[in-house]
PDB file of N, CA and C in Angstrom:
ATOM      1  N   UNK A   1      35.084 -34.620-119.047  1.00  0.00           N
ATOM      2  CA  UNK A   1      34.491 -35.515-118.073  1.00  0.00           C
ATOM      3  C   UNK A   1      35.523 -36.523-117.542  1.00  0.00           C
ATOM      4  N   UNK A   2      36.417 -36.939-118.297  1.00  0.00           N
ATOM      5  CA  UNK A   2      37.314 -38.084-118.080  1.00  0.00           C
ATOM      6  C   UNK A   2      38.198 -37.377-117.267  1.00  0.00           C
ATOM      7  N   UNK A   3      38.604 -36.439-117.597  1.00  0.00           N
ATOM      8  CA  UNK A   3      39.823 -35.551-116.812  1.00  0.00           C
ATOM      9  C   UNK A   3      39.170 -35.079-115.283  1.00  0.00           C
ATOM     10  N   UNK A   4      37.995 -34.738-115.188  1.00  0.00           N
ATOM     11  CA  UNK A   4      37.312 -34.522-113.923  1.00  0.00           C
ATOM     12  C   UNK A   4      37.553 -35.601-113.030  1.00  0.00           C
ATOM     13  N   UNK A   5      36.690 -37.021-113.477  1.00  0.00           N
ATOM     14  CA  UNK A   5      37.246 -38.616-113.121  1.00  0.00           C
ATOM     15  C   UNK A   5      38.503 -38.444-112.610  1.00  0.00           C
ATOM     16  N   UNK A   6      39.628 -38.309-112.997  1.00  0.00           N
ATOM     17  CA  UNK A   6      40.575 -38.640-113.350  1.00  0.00           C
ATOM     18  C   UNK A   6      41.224 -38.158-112.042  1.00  0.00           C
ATOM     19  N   UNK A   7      40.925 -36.547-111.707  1.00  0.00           N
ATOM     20  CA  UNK A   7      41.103 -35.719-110.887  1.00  0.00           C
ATOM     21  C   UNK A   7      40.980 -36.310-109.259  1.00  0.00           C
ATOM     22  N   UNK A   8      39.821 -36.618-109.500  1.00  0.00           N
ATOM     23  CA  UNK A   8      39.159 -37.323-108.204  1.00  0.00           C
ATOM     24  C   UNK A   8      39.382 -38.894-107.735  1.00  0.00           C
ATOM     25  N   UNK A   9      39.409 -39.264-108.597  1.00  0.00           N
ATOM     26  CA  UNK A   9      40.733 -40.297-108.755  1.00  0.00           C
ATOM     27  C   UNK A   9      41.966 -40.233-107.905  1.00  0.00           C
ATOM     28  N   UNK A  10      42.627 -39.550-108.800  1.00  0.00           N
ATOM     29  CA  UNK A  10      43.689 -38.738-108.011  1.00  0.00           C
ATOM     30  C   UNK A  10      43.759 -38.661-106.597  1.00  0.00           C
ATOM     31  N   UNK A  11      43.108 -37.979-105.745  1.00  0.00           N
ATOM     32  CA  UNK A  11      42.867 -37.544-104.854  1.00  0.00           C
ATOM     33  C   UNK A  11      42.680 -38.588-103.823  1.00  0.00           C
ATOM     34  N   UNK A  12      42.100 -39.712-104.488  1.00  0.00           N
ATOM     35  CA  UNK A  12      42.100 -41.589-103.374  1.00  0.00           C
ATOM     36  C   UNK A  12      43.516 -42.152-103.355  1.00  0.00           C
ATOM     37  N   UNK A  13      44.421 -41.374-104.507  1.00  0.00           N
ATOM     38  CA  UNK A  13      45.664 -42.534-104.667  1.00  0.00           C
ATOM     39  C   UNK A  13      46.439 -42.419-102.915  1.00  0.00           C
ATOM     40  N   UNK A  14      47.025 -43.641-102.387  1.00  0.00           N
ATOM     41  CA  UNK A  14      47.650 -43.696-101.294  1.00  0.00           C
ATOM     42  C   UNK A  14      46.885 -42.562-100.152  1.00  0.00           C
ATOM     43  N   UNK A  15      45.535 -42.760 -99.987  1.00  0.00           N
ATOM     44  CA  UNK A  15      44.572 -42.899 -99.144  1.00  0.00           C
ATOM     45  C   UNK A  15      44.556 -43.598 -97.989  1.00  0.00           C
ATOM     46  N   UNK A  16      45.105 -44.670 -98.120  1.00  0.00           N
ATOM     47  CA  UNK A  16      44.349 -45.924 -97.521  1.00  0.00           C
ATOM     48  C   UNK A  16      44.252 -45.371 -95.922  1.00  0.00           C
ATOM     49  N   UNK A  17      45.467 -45.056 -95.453  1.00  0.00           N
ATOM     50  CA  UNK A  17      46.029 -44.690 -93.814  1.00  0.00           C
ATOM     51  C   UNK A  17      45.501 -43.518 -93.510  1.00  0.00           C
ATOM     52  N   UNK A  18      44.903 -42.215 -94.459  1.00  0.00           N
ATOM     53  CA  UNK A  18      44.347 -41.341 -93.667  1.00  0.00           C
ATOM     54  C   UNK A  18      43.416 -41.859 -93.713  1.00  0.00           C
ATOM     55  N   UNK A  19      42.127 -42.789 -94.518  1.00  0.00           N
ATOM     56  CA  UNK A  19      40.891 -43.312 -94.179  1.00  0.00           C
ATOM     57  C   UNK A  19      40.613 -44.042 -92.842  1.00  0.00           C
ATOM     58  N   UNK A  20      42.056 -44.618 -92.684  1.00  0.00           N
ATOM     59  CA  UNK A  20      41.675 -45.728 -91.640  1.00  0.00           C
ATOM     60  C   UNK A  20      42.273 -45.761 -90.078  1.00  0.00           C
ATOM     61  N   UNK A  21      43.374 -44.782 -90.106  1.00  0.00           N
ATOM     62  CA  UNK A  21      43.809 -44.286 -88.879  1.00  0.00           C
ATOM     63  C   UNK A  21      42.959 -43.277 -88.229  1.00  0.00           C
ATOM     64  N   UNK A  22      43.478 -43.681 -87.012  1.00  0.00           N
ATOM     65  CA  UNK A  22      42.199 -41.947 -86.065  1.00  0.00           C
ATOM     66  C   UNK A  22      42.559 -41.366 -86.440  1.00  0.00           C
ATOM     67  N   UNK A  23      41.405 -40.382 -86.388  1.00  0.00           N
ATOM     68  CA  UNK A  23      41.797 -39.134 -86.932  1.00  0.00           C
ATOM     69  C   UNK A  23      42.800 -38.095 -86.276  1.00  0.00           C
ATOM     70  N   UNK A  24      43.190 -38.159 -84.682  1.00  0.00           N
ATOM     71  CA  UNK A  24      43.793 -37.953 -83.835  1.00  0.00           C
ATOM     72  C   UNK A  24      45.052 -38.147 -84.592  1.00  0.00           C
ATOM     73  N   UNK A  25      45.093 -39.328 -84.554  1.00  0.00           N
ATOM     74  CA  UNK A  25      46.633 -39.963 -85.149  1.00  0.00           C
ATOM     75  C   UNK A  25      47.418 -39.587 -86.033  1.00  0.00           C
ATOM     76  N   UNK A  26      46.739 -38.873 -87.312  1.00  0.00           N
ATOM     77  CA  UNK A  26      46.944 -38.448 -88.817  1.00  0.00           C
ATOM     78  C   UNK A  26      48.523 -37.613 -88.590  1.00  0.00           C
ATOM     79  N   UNK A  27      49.578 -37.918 -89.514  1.00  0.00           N
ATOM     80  CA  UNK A  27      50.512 -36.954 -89.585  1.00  0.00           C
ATOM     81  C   UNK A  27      49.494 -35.607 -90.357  1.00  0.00           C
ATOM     82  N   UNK A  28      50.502 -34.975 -90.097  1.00  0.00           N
ATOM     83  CA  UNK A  28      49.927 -33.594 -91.349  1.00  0.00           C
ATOM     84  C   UNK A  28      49.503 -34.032 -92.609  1.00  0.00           C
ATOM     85  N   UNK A  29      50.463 -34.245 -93.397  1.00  0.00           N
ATOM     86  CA  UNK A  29      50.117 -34.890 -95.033  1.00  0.00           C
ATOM     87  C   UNK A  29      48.878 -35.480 -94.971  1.00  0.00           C
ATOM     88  N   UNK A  30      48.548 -36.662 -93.539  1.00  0.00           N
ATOM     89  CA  UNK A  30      47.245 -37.597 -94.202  1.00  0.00           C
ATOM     90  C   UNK A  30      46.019 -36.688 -93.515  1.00  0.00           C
ATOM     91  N   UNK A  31      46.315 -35.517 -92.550  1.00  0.00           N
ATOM     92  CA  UNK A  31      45.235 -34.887 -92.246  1.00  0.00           C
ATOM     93  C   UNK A  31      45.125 -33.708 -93.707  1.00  0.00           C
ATOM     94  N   UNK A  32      45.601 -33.591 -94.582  1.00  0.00           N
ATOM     95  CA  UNK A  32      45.824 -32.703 -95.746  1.00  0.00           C
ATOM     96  C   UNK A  32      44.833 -33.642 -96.723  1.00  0.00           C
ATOM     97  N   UNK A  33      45.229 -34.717 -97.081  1.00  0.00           N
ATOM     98  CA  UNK A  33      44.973 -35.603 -97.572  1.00  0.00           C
ATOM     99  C   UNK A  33      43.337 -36.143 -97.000  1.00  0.00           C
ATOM    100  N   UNK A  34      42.996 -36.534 -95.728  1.00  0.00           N
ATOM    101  CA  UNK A  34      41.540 -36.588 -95.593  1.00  0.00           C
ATOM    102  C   UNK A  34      40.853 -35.076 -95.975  1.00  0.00           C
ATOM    103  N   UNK A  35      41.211 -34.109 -95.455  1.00  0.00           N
ATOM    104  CA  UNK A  35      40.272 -33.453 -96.267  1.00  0.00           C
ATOM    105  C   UNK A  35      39.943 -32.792 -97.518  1.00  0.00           C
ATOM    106  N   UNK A  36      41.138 -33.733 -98.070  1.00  0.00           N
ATOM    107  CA  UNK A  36      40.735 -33.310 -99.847  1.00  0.00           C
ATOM    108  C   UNK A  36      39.697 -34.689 -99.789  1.00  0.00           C
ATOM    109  N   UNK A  37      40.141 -35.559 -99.635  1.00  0.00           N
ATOM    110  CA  UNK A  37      39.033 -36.528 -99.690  1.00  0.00           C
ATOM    111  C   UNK A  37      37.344 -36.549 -99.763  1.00  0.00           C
ATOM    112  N   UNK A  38      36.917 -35.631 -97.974  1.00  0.00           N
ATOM    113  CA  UNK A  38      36.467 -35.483 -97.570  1.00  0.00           C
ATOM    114  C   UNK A  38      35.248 -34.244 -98.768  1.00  0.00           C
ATOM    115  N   UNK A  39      36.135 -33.229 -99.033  1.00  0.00           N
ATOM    116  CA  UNK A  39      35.829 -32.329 -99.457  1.00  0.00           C
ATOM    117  C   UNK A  39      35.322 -33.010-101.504  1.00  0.00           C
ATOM    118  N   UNK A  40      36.014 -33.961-101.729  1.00  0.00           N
ATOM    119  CA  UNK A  40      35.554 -34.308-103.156  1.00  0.00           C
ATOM    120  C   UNK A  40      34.688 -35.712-103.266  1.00  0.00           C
ATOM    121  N   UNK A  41      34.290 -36.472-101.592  1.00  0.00           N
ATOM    122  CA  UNK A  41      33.604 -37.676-101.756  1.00  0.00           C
ATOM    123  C   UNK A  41      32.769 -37.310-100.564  1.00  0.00           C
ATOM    124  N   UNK A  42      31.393 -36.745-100.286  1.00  0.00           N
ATOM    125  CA  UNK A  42      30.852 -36.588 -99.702  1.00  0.00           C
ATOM    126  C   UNK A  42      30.363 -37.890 -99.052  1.00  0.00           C
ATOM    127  N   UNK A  43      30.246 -38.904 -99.541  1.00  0.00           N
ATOM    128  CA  UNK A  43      29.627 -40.528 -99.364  1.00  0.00           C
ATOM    129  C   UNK A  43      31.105 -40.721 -98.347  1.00  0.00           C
ATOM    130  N   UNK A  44      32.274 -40.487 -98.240  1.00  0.00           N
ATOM    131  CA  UNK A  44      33.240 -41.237 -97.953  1.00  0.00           C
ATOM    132  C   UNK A  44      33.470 -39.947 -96.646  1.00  0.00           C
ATOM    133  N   UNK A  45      32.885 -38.760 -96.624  1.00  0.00           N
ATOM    134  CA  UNK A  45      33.175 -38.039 -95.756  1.00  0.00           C
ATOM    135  C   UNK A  45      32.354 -38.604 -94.370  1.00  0.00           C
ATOM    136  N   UNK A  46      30.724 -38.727 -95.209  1.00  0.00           N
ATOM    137  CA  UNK A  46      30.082 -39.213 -93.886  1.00  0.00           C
ATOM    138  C   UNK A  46      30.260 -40.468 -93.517  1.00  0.00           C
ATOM    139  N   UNK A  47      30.951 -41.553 -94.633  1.00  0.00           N
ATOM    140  CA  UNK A  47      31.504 -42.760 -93.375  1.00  0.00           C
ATOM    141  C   UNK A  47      32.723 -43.192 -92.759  1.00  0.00           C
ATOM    142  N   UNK A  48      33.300 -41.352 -92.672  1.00  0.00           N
ATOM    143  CA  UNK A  48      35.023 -41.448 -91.783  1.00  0.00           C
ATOM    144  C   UNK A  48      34.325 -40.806 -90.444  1.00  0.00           C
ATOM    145  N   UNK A  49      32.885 -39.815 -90.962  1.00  0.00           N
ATOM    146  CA  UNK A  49      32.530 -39.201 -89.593  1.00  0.00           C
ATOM    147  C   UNK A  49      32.056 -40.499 -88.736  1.00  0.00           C
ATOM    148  N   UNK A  50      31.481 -41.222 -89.418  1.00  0.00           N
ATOM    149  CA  UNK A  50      30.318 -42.426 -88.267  1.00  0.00           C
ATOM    150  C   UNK A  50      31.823 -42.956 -87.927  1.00  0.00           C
ATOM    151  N   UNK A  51      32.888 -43.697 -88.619  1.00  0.00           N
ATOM    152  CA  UNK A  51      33.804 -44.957 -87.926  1.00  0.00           C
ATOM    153  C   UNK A  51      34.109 -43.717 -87.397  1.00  0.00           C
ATOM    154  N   UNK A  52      34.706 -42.002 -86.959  1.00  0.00           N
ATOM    155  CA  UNK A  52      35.253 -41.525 -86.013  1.00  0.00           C
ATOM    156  C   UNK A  52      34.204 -41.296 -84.372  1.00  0.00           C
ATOM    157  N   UNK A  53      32.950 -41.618 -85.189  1.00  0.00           N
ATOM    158  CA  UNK A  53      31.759 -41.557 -83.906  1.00  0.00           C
ATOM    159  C   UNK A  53      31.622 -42.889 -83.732  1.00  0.00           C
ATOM    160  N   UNK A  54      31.602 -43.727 -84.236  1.00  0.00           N
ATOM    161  CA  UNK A  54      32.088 -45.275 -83.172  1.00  0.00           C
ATOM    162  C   UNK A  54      33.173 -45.284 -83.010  1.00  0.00           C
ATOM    163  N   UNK A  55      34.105 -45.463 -83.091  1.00  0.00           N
ATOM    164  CA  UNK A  55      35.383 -45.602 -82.205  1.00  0.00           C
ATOM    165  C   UNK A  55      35.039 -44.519 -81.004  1.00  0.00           C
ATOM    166  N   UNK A  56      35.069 -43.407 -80.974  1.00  0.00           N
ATOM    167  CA  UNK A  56      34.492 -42.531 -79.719  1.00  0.00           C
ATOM    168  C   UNK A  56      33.874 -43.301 -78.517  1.00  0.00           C
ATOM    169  N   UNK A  57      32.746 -43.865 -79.256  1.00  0.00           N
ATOM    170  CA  UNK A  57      31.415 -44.388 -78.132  1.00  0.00           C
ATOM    171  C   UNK A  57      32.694 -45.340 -77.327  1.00  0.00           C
ATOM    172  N   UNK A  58      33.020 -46.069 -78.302  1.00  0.00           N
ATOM    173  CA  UNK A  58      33.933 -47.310 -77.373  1.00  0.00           C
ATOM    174  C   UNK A  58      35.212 -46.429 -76.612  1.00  0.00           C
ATOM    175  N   UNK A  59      35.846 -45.608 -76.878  1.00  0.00           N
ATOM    176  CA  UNK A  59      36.648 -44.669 -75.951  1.00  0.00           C
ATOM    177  C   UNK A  59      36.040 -44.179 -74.820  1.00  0.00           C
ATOM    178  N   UNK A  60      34.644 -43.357 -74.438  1.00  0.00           N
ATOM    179  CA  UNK A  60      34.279 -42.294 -73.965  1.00  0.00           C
ATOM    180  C   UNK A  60      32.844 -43.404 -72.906  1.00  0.00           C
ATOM    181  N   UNK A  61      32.414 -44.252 -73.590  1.00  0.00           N
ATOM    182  CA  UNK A  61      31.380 -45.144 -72.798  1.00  0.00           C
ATOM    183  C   UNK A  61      31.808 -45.351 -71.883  1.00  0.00           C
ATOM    184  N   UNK A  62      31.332 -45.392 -70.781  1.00  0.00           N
ATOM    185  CA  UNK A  62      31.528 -45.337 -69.212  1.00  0.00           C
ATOM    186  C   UNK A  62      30.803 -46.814 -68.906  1.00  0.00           C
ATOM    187  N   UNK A  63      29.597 -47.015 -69.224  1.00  0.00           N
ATOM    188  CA  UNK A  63      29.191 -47.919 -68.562  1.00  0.00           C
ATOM    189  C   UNK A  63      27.698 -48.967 -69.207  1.00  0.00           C
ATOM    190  N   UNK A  64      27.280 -49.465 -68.859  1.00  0.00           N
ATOM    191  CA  UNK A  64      26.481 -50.335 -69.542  1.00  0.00           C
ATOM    192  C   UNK A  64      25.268 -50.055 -69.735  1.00  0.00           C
ATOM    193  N   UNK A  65      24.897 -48.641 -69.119  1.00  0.00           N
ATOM    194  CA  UNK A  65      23.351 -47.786 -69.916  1.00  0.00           C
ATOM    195  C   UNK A  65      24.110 -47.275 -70.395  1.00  0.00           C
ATOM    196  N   UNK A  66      25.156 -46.133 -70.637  1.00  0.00           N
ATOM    197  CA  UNK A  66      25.198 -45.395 -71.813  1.00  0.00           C
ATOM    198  C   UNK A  66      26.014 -46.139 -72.810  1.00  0.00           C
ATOM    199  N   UNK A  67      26.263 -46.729 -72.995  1.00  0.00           N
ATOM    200  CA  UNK A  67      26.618 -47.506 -74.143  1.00  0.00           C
ATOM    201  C   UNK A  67      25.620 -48.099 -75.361  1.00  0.00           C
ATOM    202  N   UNK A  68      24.694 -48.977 -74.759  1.00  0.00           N
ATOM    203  CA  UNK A  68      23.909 -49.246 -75.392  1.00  0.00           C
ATOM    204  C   UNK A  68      23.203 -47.793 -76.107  1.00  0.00           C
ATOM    205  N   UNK A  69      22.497 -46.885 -75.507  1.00  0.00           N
ATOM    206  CA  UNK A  69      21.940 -45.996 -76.199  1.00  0.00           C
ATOM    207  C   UNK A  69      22.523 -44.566 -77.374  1.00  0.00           C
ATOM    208  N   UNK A  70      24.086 -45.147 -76.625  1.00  0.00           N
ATOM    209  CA  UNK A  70      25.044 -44.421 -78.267  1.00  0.00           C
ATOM    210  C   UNK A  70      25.447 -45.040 -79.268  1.00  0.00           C
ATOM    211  N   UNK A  71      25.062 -46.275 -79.211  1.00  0.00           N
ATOM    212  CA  UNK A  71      25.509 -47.290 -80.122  1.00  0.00           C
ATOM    213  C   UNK A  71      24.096 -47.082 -80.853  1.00  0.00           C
ATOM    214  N   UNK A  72      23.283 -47.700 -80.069  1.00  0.00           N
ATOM    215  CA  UNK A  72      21.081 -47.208 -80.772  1.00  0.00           C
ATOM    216  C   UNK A  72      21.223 -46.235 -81.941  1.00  0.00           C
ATOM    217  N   UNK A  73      22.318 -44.764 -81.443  1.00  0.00           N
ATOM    218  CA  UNK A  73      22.094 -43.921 -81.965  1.00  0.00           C
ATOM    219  C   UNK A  73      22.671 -44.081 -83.474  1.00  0.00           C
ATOM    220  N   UNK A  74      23.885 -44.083 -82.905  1.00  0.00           N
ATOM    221  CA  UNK A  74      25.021 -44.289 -84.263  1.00  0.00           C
ATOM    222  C   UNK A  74      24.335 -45.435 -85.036  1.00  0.00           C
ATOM    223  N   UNK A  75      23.879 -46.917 -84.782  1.00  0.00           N
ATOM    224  CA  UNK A  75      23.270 -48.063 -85.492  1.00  0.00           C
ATOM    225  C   UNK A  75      22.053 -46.726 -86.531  1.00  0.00           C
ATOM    226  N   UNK A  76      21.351 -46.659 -86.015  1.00  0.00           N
ATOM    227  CA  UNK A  76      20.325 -45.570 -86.670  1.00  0.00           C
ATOM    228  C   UNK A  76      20.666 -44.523 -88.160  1.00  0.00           C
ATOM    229  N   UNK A  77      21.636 -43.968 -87.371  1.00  0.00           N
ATOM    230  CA  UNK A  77      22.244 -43.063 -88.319  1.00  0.00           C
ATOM    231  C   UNK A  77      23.247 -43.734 -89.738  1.00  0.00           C
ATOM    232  N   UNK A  78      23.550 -44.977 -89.277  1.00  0.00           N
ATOM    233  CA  UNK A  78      24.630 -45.582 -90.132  1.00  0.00           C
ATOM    234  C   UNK A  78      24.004 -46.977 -90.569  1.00  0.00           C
ATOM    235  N   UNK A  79      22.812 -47.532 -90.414  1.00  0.00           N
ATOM    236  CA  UNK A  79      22.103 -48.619 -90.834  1.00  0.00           C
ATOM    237  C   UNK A  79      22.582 -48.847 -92.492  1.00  0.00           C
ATOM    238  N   UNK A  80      22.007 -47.375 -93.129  1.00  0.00           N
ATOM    239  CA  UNK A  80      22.162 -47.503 -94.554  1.00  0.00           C
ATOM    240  C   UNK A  80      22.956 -47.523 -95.543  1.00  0.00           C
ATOM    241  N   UNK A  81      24.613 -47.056 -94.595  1.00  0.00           N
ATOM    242  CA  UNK A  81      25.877 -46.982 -95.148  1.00  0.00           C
ATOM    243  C   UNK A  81      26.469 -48.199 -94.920  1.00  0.00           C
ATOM    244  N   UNK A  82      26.509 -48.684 -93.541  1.00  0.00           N
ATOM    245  CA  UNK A  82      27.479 -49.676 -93.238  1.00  0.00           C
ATOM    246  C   UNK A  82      26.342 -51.191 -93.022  1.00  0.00           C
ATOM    247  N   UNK A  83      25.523 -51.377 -94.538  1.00  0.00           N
ATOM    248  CA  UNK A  83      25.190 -52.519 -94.296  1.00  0.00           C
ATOM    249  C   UNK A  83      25.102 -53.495 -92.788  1.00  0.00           C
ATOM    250  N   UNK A  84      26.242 -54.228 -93.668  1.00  0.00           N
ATOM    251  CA  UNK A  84      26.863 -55.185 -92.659  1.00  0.00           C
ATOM    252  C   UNK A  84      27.293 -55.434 -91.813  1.00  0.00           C
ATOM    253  N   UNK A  85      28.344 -54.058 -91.423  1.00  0.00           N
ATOM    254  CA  UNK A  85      28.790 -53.897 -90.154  1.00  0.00           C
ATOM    255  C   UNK A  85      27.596 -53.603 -89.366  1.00  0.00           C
ATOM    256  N   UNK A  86      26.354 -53.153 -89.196  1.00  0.00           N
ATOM    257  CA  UNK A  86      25.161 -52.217 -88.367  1.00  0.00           C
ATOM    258  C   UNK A  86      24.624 -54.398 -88.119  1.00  0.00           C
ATOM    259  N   UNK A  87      24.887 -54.835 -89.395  1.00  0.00           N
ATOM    260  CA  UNK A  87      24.487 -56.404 -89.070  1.00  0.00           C
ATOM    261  C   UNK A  87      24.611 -57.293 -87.740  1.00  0.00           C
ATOM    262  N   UNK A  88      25.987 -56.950 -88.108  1.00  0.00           N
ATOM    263  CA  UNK A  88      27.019 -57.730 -87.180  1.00  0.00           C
ATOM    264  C   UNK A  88      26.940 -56.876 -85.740  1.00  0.00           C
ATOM    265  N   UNK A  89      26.944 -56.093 -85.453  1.00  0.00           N
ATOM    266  CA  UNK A  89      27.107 -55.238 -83.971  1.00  0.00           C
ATOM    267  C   UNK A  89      25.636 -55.755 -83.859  1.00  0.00           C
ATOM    268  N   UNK A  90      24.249 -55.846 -84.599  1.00  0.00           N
ATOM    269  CA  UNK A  90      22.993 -56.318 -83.959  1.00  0.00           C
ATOM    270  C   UNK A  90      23.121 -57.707 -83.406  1.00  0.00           C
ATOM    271  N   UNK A  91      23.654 -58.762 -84.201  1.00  0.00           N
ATOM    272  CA  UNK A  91      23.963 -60.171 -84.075  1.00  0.00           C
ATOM    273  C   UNK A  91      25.023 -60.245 -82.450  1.00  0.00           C
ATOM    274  N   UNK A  92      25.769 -58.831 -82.481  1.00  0.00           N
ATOM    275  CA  UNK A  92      26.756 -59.186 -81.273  1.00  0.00           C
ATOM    276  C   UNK A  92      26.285 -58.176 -80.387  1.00  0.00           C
ATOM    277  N   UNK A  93      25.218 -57.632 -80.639  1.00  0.00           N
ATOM    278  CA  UNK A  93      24.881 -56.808 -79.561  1.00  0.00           C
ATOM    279  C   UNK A  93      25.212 -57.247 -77.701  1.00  0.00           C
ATOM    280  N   UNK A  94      24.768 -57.990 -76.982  1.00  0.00           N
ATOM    281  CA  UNK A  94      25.044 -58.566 -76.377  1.00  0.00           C
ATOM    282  C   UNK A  94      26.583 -59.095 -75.504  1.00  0.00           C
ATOM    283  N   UNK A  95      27.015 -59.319 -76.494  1.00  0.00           N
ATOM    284  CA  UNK A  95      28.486 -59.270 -75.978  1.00  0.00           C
ATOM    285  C   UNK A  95      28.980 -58.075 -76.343  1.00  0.00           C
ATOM    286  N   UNK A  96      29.292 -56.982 -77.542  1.00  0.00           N
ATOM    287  CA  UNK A  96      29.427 -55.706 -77.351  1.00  0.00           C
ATOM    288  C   UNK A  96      29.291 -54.879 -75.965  1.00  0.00           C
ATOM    289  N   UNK A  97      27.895 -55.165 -75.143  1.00  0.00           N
ATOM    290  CA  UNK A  97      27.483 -54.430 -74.519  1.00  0.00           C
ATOM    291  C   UNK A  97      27.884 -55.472 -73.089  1.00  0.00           C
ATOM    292  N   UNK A  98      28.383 -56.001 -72.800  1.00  0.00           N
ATOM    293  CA  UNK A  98      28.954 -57.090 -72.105  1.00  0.00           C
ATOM    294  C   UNK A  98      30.367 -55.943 -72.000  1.00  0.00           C
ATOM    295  N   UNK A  99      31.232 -56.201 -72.840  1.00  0.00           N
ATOM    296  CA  UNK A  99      32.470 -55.385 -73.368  1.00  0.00           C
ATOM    297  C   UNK A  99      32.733 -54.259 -71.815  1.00  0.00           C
ATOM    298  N   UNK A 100      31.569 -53.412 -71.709  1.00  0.00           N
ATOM    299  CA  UNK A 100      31.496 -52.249 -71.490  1.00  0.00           C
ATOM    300  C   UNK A 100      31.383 -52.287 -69.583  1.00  0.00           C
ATOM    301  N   UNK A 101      31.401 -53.969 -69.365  1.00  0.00           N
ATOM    302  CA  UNK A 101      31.260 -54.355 -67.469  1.00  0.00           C
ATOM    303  C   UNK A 101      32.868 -54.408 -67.058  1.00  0.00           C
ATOM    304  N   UNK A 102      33.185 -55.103 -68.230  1.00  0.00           N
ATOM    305  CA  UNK A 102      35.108 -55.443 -67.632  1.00  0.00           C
ATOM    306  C   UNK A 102      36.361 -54.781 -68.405  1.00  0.00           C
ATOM    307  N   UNK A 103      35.703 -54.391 -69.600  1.00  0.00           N
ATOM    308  CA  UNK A 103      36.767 -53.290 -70.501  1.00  0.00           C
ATOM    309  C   UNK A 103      37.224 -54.719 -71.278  1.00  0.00           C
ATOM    310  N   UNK A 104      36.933 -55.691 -71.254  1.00  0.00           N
ATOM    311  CA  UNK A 104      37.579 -56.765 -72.076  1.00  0.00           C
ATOM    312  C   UNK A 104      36.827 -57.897 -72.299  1.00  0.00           C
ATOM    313  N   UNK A 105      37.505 -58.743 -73.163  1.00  0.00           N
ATOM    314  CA  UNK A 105      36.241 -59.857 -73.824  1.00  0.00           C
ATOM    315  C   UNK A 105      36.321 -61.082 -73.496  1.00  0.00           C
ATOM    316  N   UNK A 106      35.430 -61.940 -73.796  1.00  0.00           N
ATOM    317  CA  UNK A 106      35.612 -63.018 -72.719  1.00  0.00           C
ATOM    318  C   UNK A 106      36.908 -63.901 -73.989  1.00  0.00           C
ATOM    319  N   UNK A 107      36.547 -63.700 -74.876  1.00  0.00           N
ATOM    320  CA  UNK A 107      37.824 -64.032 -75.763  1.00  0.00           C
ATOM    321  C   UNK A 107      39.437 -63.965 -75.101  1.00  0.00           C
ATOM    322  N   UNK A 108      39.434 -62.515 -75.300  1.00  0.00           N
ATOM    323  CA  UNK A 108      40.672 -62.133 -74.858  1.00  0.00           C
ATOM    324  C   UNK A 108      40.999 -62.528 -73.392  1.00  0.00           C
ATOM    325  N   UNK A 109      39.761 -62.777 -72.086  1.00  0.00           N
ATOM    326  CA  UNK A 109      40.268 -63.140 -70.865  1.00  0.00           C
ATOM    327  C   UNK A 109      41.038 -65.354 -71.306  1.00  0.00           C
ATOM    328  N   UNK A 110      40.261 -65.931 -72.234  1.00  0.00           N
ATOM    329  CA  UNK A 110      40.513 -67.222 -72.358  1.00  0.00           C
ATOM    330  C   UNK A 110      41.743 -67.304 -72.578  1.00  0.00           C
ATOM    331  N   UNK A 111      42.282 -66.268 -73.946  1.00  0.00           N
ATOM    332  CA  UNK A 111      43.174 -66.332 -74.037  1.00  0.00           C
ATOM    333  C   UNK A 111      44.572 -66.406 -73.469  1.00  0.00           C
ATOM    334  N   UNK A 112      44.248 -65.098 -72.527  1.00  0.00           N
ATOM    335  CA  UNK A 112      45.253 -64.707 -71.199  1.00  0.00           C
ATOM    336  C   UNK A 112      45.230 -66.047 -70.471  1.00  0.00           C
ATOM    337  N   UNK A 113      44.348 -66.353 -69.932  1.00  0.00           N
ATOM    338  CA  UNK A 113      44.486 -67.849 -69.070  1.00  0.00           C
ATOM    339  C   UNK A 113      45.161 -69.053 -70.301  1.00  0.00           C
ATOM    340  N   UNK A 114      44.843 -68.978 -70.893  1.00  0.00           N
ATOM    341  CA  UNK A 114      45.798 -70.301 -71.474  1.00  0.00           C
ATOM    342  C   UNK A 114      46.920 -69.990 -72.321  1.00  0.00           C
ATOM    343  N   UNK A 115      47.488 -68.747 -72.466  1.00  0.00           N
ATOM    344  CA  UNK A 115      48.970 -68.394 -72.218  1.00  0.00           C
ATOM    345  C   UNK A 115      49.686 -68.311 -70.988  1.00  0.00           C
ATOM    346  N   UNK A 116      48.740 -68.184 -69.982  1.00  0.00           N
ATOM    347  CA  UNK A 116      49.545 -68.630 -68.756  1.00  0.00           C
ATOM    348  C   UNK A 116      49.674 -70.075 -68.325  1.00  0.00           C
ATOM    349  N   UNK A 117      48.973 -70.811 -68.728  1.00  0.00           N
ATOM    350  CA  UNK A 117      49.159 -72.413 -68.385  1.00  0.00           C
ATOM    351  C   UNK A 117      50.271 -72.885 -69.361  1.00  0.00           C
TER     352      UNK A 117
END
C-alpha cells in the first residue's frame, strides 16, 4: 500500500508547470508528464480540463451574450471543485462580463492613464 502511495506520489514530483501552463504551451516532457498525472489523479484530471475550458471561454468569447452563458455553463459544471474560485467570478460577475465590451479592465485602463501622466 505504501509503495502504491509512494508511486503516485512520484508522479506529482516537479508537476507544478505542466498543471499550470496551457496546455498548448507544454514542452513534450510536461505534456508526458500531464498525462501521467491525468491518468493516476482523476480529481486533478477534471480540474486541468475546467481551468483549460475557462481560459478558452476568455480566448474564444466574442462578445457580451456569449460570454456570460459559457461562463453559466462552466460555473455549473465546476461549482463543486473550485469552491472559491466559482465564488469569486459570482461576486465579479459583472465586471468579468464588462471585460468582454473593451478586451480590458477598467483597472488596467487607470493604470495606463497614470503611467502616462
Amino acid at each position: 500500500m505504501k509503495q502504491k502511495k509512494e508511486a503516485k506520489l512520484e508522479v506529482l514530483k516537479r508537476s507544478k508547470y505542466s498543471l499550470l501552463k496551457n496546455e498548448e504551451d507544454l514542452t513534450e516532457p510536461q505534456k508526458i508528464k500531464l498525462e501521467a498525472i491525468k491518468e493516476k489523479f482523476p480529481n486533478l484530471k477534471k480540474m486541468q480540463e475546467l481551468k483549460e475550458e475557462f481560459r478558452k471561454i476568455y480566448e474564444t468569447s466574442k462578445n457580451r451574450i456569449e460570454e456570460p452563458l459559457s461562463i453559466s455553463e462552466w460555473w455549473a459544471k465546476s461549482a463543486s471543485i473550485f469552491t472559491k474560485s466559482c465564488q469569486t467570478i459570482r461576486n465579479w460577475c459583472g465586471e468579468i462580463i464588462s471585460y468582454f465590451e473593451r478586451r480590458t479592465t477598467k483597472v488596467g485602463s487607470r493604470e495606463s492613464t497614470i503611467n502616462l501622466n
